[in-house]
C-alpha atoms as a PDB file:
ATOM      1  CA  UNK A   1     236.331  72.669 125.105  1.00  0.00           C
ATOM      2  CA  UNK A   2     235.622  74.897 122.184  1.00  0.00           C
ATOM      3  CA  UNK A   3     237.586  73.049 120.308  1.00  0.00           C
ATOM      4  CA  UNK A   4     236.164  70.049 121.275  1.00  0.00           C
ATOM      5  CA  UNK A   5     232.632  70.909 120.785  1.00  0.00           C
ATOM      6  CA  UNK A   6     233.596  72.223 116.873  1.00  0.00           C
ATOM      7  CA  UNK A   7     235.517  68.679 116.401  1.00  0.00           C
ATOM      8  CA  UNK A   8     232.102  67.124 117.534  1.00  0.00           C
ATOM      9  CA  UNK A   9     230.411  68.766 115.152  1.00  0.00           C
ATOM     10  CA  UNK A  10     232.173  68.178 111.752  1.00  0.00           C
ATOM     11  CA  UNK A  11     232.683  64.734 112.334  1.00  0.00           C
ATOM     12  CA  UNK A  12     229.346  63.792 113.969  1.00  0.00           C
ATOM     13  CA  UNK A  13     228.967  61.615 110.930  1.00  0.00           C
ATOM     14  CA  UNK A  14     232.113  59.819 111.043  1.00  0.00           C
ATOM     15  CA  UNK A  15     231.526  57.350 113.760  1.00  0.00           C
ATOM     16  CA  UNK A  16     233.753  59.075 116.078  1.00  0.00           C
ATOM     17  CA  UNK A  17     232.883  59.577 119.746  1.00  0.00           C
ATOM     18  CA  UNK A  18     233.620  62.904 121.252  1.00  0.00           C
ATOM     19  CA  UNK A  19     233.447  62.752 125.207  1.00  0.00           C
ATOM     20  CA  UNK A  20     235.197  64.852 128.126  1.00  0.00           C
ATOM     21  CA  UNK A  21     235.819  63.369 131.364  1.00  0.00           C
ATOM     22  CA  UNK A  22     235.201  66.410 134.492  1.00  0.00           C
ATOM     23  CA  UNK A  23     237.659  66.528 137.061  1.00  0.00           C
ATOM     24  CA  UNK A  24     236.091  69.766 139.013  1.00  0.00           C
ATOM     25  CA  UNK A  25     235.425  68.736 142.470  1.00  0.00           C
ATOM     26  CA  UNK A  26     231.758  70.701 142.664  1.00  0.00           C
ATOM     27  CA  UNK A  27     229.525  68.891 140.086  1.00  0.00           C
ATOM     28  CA  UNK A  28     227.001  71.929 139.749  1.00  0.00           C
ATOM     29  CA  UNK A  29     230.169  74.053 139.063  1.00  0.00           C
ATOM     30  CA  UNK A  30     231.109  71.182 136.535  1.00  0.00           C
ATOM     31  CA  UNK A  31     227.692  71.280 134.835  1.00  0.00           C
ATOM     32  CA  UNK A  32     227.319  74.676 134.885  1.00  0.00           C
ATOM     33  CA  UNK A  33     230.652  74.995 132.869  1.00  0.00           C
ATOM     34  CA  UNK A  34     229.155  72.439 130.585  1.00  0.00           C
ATOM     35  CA  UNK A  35     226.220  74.206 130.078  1.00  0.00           C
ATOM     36  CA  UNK A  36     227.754  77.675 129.701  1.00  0.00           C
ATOM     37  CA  UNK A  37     230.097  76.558 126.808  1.00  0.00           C
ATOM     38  CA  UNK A  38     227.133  74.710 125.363  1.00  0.00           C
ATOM     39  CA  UNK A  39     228.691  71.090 124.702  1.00  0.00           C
ATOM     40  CA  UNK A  40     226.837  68.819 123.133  1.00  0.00           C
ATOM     41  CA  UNK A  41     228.885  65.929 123.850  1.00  0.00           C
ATOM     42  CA  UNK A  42     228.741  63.916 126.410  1.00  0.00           C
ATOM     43  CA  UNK A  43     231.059  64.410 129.823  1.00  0.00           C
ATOM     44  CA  UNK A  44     231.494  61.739 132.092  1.00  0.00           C
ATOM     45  CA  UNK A  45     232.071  62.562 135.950  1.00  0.00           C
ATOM     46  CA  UNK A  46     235.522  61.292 137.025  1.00  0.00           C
ATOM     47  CA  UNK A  47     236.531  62.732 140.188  1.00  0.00           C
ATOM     48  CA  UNK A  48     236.670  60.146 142.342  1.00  0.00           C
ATOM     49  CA  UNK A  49     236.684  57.199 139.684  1.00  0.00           C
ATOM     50  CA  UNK A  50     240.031  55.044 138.871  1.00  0.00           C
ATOM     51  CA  UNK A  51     240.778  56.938 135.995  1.00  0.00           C
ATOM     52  CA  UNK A  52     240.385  60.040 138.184  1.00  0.00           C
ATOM     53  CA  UNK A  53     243.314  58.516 140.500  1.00  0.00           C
ATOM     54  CA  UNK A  54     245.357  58.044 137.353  1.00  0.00           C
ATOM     55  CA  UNK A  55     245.130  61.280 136.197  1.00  0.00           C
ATOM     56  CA  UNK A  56     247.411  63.889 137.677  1.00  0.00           C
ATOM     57  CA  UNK A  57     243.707  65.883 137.724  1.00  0.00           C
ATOM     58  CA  UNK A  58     242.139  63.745 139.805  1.00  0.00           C
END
C-alpha cells in the first residue's frame, strides 16, 4: 500500500484514479489498516461484493 499511496501522490495531477478494494473480513480491522498506513486514496469495501467472489481474496 506504500507504494500505492506514493503512486497517488506524484500523479495526483494526472487524472489518474488510485483506489484499493479491502478484502479483510473485519471492517474496523480494514479501516484501521487504512488509517495506520495513512492512505489517502480511496478503498472500496469488497468482501462480499461480485468482484469479491471473483477474486481468489474474496
Amino acid at each position: 500500500m506504500a507504494h500505492l499511496q506514493r503512486f497517488h501522490e506524484r500523479r495526483a495531477g494526472d487524472r489518474i484514479f488510485v483506489f484499493a478494494i479491502a478484502m479483510l473480513e473485519d471492517r474496523a480491522e480494514a479501516q484501521r489498516l487504512t488509517r495506520d498506513l495513512g492512505a489517502t486514496y480511496p478503498i472500496f469495501w469488497g468482501t462480499g461484493s461480485d468482484l469479491g467472489h471473483r477474486s481468489p481474496y474474496g
